[in-house]
ModelCIF file with pLDDT and N, C-alpha, C, O atoms, coordinates in Angstrom:
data_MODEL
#
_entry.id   MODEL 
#
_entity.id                         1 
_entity.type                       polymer 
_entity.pdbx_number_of_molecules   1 
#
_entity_poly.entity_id                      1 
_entity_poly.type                           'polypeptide(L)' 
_entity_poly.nstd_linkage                   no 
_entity_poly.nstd_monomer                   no 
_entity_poly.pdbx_seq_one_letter_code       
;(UNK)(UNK)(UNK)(UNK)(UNK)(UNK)(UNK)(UNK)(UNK)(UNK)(UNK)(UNK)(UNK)(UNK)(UNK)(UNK)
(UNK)(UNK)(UNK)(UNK)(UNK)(UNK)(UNK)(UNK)(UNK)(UNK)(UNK)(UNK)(UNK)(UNK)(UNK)(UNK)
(UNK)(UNK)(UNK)(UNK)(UNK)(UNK)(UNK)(UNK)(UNK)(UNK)(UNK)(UNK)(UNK)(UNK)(UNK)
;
_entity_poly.pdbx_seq_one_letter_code_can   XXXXXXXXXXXXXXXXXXXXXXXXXXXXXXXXXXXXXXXXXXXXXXX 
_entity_poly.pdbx_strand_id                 A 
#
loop_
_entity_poly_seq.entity_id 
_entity_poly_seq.num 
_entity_poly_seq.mon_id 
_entity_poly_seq.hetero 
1 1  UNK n 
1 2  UNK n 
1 3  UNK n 
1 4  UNK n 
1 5  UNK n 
1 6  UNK n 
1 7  UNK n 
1 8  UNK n 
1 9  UNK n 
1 10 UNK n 
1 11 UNK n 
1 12 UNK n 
1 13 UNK n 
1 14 UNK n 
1 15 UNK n 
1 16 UNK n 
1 17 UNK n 
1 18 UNK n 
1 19 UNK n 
1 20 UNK n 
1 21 UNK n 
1 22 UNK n 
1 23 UNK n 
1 24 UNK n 
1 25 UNK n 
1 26 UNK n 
1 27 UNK n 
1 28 UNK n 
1 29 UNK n 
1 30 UNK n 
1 31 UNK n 
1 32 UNK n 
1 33 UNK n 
1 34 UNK n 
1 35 UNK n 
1 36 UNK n 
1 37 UNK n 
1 38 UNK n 
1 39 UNK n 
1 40 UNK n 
1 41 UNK n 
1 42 UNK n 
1 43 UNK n 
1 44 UNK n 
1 45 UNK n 
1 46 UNK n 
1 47 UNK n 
#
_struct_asym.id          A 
_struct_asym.entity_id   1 
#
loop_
_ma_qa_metric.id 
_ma_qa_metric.mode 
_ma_qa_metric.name 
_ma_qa_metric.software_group_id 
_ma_qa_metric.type 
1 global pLDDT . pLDDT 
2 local  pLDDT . pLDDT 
#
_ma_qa_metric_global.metric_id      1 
_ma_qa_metric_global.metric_value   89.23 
_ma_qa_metric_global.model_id       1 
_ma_qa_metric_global.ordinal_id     1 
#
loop_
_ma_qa_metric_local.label_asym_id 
_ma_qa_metric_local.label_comp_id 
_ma_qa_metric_local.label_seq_id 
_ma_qa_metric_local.metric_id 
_ma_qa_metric_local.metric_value 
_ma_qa_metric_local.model_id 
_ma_qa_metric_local.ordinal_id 
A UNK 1  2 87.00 1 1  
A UNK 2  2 85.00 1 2  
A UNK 3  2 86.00 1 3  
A UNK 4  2 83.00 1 4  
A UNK 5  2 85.00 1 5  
A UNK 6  2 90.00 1 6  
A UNK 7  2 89.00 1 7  
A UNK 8  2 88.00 1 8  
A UNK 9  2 90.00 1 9  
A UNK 10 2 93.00 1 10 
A UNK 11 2 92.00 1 11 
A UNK 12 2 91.00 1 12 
A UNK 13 2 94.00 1 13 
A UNK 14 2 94.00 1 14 
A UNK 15 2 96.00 1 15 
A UNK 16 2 96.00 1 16 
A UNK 17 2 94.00 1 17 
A UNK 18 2 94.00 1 18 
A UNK 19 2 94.00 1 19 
A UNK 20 2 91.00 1 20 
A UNK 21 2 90.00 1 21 
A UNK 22 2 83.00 1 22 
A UNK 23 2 79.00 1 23 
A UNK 24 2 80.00 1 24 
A UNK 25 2 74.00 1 25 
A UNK 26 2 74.00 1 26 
A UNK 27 2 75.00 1 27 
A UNK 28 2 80.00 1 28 
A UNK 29 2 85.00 1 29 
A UNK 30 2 87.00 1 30 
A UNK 31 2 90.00 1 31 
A UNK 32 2 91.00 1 32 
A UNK 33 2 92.00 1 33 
A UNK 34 2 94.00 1 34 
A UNK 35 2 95.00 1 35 
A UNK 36 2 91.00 1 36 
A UNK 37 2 94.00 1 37 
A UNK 38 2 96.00 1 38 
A UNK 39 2 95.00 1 39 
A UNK 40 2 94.00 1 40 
A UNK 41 2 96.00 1 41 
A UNK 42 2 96.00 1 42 
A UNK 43 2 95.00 1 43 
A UNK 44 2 95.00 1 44 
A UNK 45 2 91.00 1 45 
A UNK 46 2 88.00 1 46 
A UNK 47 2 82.00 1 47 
#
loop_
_atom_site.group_PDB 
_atom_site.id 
_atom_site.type_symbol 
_atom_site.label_atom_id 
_atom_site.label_alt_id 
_atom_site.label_comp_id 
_atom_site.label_asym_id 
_atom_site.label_entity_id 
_atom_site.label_seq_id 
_atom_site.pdbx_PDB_ins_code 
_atom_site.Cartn_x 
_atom_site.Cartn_y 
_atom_site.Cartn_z 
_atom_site.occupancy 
_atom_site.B_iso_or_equiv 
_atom_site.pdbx_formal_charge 
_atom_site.auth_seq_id 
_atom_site.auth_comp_id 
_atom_site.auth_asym_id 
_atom_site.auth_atom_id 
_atom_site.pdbx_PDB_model_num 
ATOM 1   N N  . UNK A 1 1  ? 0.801   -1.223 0.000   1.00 87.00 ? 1  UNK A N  1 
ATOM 2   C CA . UNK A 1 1  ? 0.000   0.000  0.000   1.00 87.00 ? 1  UNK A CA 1 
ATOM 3   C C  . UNK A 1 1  ? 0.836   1.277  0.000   1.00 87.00 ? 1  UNK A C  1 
ATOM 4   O O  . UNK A 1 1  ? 0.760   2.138  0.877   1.00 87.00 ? 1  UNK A O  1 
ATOM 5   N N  . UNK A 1 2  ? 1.527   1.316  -0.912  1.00 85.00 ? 2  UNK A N  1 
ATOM 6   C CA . UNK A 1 2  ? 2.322   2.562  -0.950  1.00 85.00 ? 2  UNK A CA 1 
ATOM 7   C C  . UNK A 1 2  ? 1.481   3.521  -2.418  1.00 85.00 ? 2  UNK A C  1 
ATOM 8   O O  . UNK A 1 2  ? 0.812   3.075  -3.349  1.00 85.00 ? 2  UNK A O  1 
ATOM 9   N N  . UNK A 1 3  ? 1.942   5.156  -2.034  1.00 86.00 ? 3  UNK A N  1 
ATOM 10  C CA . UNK A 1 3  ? 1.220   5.853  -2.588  1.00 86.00 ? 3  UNK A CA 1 
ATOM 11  C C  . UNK A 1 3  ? 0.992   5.179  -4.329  1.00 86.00 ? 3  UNK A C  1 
ATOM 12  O O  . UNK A 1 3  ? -0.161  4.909  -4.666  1.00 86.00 ? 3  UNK A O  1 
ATOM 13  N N  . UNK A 1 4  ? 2.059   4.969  -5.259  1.00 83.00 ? 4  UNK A N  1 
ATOM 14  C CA . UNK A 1 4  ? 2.298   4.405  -6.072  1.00 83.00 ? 4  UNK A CA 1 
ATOM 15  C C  . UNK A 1 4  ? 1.482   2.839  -6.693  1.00 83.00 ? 4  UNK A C  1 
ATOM 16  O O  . UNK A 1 4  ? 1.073   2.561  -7.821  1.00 83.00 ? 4  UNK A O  1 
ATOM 17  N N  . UNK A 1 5  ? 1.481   2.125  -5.540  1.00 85.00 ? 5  UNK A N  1 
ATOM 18  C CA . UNK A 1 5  ? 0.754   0.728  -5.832  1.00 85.00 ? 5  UNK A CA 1 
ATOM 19  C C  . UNK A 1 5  ? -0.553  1.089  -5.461  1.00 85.00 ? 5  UNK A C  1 
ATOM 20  O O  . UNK A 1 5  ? -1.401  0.516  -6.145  1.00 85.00 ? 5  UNK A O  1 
ATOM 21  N N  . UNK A 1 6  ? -1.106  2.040  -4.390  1.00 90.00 ? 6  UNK A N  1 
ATOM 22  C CA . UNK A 1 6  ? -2.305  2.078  -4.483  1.00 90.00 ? 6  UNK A CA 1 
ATOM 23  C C  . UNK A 1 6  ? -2.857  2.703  -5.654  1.00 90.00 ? 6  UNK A C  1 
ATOM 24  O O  . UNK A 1 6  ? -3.986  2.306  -5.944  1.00 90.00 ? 6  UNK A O  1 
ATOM 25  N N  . UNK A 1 7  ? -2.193  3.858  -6.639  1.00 89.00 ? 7  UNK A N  1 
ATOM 26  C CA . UNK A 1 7  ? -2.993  4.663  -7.697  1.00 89.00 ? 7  UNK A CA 1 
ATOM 27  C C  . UNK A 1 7  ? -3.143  3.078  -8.769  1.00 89.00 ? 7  UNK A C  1 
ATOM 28  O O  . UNK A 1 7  ? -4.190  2.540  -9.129  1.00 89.00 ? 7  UNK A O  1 
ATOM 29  N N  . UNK A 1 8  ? -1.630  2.622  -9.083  1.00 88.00 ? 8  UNK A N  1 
ATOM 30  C CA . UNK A 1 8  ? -1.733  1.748  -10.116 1.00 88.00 ? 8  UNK A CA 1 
ATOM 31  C C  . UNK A 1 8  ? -3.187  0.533  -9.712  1.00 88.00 ? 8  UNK A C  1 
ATOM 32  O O  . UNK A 1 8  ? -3.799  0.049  -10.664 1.00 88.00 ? 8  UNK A O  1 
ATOM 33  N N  . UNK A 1 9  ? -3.622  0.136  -8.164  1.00 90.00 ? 9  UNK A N  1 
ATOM 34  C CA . UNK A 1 9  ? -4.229  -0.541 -8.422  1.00 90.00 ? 9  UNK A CA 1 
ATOM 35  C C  . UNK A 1 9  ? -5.772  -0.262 -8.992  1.00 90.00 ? 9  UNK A C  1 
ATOM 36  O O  . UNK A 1 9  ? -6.423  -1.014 -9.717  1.00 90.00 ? 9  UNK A O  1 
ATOM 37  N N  . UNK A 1 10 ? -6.149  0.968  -8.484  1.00 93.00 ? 10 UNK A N  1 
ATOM 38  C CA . UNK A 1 10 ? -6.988  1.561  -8.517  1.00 93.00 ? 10 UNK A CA 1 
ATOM 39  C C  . UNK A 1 10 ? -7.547  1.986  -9.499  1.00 93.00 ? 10 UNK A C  1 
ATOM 40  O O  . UNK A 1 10 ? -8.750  2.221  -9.610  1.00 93.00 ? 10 UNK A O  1 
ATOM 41  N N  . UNK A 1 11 ? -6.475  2.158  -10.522 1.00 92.00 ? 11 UNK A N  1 
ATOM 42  C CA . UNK A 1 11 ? -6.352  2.673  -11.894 1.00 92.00 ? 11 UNK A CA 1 
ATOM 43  C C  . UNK A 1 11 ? -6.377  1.184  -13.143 1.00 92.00 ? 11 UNK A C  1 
ATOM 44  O O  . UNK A 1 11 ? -6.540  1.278  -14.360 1.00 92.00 ? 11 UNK A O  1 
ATOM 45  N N  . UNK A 1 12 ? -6.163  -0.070 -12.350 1.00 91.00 ? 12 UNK A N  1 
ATOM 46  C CA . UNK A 1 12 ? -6.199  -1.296 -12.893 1.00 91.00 ? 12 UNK A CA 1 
ATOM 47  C C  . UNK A 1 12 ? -7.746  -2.381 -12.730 1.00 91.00 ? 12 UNK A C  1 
ATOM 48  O O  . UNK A 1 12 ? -8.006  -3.518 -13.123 1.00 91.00 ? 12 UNK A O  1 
ATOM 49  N N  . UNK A 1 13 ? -8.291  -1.646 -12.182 1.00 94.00 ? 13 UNK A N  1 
ATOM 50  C CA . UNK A 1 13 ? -9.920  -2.056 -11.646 1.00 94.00 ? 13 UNK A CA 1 
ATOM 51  C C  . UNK A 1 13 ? -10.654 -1.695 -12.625 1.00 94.00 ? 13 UNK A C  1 
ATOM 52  O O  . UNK A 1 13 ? -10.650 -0.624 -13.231 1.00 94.00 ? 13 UNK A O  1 
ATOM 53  N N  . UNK A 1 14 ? -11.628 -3.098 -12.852 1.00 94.00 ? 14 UNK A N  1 
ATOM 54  C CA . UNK A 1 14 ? -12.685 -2.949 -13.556 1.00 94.00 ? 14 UNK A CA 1 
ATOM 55  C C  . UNK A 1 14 ? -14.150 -2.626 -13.184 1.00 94.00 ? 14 UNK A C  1 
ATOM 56  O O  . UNK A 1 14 ? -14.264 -2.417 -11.976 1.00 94.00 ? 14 UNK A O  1 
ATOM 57  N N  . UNK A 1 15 ? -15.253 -2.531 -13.850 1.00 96.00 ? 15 UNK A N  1 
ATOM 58  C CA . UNK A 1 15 ? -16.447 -1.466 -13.266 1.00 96.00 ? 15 UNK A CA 1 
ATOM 59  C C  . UNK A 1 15 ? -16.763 -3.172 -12.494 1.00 96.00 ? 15 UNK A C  1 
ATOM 60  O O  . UNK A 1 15 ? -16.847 -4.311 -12.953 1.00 96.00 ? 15 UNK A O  1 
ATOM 61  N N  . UNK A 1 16 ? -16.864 -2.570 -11.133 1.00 96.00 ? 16 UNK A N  1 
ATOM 62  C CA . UNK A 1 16 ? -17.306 -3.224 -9.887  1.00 96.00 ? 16 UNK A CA 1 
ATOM 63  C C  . UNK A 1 16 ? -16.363 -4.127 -8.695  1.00 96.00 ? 16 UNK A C  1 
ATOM 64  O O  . UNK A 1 16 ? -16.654 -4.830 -7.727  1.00 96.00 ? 16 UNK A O  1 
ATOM 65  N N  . UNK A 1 17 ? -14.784 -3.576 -9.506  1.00 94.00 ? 17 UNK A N  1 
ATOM 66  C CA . UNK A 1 17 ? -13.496 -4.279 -8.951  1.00 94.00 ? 17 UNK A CA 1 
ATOM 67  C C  . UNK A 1 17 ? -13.447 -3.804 -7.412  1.00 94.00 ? 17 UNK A C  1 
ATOM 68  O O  . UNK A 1 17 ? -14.343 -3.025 -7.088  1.00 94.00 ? 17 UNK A O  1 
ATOM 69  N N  . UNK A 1 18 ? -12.406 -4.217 -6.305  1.00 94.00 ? 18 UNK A N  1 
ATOM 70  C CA . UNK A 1 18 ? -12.317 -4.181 -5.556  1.00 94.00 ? 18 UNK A CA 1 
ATOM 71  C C  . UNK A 1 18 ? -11.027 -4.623 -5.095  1.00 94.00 ? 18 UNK A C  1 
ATOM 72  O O  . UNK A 1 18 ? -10.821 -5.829 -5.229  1.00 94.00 ? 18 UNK A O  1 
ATOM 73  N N  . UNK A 1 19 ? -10.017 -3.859 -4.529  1.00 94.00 ? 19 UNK A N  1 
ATOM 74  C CA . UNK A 1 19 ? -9.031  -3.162 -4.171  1.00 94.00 ? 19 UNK A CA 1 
ATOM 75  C C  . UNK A 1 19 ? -9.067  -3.753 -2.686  1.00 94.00 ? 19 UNK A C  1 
ATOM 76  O O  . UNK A 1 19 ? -10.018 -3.623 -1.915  1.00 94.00 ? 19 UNK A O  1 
ATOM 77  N N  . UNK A 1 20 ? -7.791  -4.468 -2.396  1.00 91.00 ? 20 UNK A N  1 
ATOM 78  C CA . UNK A 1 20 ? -8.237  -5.437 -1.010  1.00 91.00 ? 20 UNK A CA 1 
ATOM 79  C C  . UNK A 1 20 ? -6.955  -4.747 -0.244  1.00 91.00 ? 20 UNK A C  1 
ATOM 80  O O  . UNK A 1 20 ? -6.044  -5.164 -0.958  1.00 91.00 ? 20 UNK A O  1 
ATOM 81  N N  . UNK A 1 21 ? -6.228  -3.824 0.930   1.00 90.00 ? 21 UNK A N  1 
ATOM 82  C CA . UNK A 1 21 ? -5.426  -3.651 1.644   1.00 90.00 ? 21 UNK A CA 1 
ATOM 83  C C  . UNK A 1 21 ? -5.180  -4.247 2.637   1.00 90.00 ? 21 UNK A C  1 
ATOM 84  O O  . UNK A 1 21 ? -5.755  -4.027 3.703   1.00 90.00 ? 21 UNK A O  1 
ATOM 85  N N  . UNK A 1 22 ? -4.214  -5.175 2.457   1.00 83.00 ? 22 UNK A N  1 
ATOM 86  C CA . UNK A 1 22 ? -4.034  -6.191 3.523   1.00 83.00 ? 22 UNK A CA 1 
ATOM 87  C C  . UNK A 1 22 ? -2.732  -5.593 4.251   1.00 83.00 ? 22 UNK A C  1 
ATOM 88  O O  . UNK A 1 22 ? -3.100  -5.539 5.425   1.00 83.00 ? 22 UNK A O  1 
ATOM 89  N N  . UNK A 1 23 ? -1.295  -5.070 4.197   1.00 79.00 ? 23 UNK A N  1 
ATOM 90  C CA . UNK A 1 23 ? -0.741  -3.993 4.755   1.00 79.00 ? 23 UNK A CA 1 
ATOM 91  C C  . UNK A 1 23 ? -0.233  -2.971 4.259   1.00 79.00 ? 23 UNK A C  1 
ATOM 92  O O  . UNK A 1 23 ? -0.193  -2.995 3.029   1.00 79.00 ? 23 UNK A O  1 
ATOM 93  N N  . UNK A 1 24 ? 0.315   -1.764 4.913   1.00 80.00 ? 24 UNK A N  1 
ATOM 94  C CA . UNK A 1 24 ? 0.506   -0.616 5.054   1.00 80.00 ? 24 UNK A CA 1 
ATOM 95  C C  . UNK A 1 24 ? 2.002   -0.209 4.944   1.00 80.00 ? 24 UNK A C  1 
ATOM 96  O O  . UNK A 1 24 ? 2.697   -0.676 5.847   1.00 80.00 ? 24 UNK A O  1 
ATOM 97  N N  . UNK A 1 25 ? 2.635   0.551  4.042   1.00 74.00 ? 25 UNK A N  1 
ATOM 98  C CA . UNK A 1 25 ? 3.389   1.589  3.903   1.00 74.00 ? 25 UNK A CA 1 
ATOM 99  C C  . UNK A 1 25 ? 3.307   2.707  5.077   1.00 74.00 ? 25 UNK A C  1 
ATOM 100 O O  . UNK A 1 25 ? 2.341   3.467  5.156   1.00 74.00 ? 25 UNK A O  1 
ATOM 101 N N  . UNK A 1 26 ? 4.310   2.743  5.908   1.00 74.00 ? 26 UNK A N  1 
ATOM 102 C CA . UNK A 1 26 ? 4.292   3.947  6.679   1.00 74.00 ? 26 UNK A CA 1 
ATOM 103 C C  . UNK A 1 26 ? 4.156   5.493  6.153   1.00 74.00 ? 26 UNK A C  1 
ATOM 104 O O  . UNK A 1 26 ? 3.976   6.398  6.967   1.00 74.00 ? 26 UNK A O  1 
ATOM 105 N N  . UNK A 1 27 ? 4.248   5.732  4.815   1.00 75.00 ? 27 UNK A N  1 
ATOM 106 C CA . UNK A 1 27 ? 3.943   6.761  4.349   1.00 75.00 ? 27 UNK A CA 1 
ATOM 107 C C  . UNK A 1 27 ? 3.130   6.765  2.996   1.00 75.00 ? 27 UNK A C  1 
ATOM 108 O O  . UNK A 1 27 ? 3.229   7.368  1.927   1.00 75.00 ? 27 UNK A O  1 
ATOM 109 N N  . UNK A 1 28 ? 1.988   5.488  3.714   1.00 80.00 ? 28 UNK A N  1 
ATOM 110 C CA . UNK A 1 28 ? 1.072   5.650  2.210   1.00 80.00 ? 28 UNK A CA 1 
ATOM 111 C C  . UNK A 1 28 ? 0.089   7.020  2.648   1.00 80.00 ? 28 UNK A C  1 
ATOM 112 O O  . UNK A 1 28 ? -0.056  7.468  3.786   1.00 80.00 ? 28 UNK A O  1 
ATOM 113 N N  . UNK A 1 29 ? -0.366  7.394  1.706   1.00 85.00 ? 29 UNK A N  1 
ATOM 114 C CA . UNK A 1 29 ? -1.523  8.330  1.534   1.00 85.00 ? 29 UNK A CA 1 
ATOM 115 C C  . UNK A 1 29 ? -1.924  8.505  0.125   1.00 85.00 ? 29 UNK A C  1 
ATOM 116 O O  . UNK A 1 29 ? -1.226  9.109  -0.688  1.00 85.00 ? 29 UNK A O  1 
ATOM 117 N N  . UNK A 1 30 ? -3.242  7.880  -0.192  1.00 87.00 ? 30 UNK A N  1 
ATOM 118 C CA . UNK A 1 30 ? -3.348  8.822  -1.670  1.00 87.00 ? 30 UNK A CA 1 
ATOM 119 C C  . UNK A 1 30 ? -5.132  9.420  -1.382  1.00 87.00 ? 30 UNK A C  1 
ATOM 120 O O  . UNK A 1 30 ? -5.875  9.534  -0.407  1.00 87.00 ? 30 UNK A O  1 
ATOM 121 N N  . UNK A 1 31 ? -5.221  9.714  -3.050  1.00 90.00 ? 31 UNK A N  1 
ATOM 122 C CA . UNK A 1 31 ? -6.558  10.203 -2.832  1.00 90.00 ? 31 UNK A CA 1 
ATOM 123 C C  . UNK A 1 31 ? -7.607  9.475  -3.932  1.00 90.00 ? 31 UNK A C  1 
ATOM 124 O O  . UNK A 1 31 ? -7.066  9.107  -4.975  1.00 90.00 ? 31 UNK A O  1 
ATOM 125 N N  . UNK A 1 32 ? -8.365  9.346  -3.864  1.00 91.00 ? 32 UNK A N  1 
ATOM 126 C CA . UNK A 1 32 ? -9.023  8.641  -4.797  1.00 91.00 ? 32 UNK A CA 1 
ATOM 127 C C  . UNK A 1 32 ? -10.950 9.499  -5.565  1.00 91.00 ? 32 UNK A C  1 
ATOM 128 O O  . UNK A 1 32 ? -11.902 10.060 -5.022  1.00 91.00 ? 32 UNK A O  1 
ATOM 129 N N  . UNK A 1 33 ? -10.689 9.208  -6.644  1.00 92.00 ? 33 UNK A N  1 
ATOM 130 C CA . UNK A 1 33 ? -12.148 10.185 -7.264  1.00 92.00 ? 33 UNK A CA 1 
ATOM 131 C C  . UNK A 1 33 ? -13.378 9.770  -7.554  1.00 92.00 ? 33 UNK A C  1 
ATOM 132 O O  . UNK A 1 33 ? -13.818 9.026  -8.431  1.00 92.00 ? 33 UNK A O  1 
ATOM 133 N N  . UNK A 1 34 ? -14.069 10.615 -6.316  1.00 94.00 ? 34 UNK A N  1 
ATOM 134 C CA . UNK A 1 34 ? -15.651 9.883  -5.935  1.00 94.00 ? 34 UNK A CA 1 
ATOM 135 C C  . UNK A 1 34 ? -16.189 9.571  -6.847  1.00 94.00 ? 34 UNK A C  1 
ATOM 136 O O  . UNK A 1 34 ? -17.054 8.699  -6.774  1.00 94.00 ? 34 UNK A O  1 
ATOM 137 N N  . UNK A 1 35 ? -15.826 10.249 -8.175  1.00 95.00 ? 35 UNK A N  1 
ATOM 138 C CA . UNK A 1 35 ? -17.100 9.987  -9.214  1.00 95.00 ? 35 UNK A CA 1 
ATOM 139 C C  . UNK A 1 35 ? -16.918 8.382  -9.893  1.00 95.00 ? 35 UNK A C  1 
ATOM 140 O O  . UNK A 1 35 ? -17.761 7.542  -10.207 1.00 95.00 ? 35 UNK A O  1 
ATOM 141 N N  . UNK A 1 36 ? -14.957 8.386  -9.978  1.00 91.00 ? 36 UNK A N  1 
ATOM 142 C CA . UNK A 1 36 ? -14.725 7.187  -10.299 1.00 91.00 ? 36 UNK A CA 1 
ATOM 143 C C  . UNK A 1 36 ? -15.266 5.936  -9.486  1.00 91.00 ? 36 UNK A C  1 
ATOM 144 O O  . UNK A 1 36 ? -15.461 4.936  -10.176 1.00 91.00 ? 36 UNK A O  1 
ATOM 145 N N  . UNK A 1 37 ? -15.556 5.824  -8.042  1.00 94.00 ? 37 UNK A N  1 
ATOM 146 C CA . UNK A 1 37 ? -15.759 5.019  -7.294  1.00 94.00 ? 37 UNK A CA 1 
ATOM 147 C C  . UNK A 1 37 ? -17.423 4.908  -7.645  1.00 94.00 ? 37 UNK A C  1 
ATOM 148 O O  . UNK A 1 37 ? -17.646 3.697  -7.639  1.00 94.00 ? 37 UNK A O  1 
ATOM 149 N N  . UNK A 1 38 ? -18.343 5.430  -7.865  1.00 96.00 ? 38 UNK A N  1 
ATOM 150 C CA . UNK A 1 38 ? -19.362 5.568  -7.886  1.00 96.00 ? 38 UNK A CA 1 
ATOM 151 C C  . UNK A 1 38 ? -19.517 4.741  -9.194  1.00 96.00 ? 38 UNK A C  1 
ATOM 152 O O  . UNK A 1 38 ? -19.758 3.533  -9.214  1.00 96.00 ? 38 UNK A O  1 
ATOM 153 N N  . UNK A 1 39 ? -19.345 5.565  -10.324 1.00 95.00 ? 39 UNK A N  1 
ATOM 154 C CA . UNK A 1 39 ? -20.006 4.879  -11.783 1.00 95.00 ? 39 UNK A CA 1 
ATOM 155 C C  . UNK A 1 39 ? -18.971 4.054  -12.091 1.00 95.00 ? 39 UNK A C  1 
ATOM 156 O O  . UNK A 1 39 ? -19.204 3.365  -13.085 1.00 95.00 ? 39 UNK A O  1 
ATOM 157 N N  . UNK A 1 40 ? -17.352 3.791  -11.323 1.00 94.00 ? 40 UNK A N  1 
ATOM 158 C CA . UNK A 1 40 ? -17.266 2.212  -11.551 1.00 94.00 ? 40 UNK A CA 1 
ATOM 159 C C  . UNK A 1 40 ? -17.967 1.189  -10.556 1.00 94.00 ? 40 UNK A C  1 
ATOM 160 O O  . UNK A 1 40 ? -17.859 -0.011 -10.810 1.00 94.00 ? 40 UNK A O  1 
ATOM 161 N N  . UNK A 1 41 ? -18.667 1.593  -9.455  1.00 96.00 ? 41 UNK A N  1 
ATOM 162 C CA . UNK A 1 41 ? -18.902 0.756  -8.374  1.00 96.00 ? 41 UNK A CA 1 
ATOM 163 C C  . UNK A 1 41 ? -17.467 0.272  -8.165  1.00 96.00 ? 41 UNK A C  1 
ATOM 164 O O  . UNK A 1 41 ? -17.166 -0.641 -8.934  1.00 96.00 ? 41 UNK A O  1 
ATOM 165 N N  . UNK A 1 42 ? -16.698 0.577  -7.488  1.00 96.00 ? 42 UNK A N  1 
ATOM 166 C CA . UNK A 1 42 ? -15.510 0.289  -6.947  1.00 96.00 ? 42 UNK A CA 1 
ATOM 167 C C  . UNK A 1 42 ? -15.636 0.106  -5.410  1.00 96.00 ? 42 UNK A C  1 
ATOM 168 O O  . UNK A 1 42 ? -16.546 0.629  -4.767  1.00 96.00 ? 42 UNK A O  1 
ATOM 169 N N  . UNK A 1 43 ? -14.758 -0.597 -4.913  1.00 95.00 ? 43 UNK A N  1 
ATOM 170 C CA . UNK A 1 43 ? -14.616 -1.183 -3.552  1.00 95.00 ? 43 UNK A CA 1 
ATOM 171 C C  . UNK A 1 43 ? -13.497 -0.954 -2.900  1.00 95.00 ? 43 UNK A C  1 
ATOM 172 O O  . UNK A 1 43 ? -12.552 -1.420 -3.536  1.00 95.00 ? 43 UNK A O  1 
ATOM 173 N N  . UNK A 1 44 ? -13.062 -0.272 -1.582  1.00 95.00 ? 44 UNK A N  1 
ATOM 174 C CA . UNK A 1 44 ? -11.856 -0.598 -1.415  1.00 95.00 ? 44 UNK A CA 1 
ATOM 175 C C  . UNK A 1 44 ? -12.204 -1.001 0.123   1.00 95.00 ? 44 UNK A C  1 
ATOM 176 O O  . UNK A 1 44 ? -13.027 -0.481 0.877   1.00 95.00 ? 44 UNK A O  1 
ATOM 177 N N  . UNK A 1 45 ? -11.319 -2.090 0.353   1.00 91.00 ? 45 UNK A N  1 
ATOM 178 C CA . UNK A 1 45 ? -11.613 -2.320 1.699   1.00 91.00 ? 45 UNK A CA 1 
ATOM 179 C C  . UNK A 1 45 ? -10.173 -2.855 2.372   1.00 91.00 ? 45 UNK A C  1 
ATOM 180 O O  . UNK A 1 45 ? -9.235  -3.065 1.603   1.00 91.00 ? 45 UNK A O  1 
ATOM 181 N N  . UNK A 1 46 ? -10.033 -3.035 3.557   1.00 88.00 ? 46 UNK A N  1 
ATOM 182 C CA . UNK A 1 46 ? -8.628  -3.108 4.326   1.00 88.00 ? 46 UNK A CA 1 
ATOM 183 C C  . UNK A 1 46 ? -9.015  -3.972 5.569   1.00 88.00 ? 46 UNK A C  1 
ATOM 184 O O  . UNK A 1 46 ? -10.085 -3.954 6.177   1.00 88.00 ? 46 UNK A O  1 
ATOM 185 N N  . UNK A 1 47 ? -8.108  -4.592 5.769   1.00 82.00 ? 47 UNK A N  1 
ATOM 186 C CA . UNK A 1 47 ? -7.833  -5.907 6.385   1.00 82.00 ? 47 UNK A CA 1 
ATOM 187 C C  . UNK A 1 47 ? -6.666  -5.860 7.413   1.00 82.00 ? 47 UNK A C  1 
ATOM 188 O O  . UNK A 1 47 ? -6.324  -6.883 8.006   1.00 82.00 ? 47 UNK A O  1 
#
């Protein structure tokens, strides 16, 4: 989950994919775009 692997995964999802964070980068942070999450139905969830 670093800033980098999270855009690429996010950006690799298909309409209704889902993005699974199982651990953490001490300096992840990104941002992600509501509209994209919406009309792809996208998922992200963490573990």
């Amino acid at each position: 989950a670093t800033p980098v692997t999270l855009r690429a995964a996010v950006d690799a999802l298909a309409p209704g994919g889902r993005l699974a964070i199982l651990g953490v980068h001490r300096d992840s942070r990104f941002s992600v775009d509501p509209q994209r999450m919406v009309s792809g139905e996208l998922s992200i969830l963490g573990s």
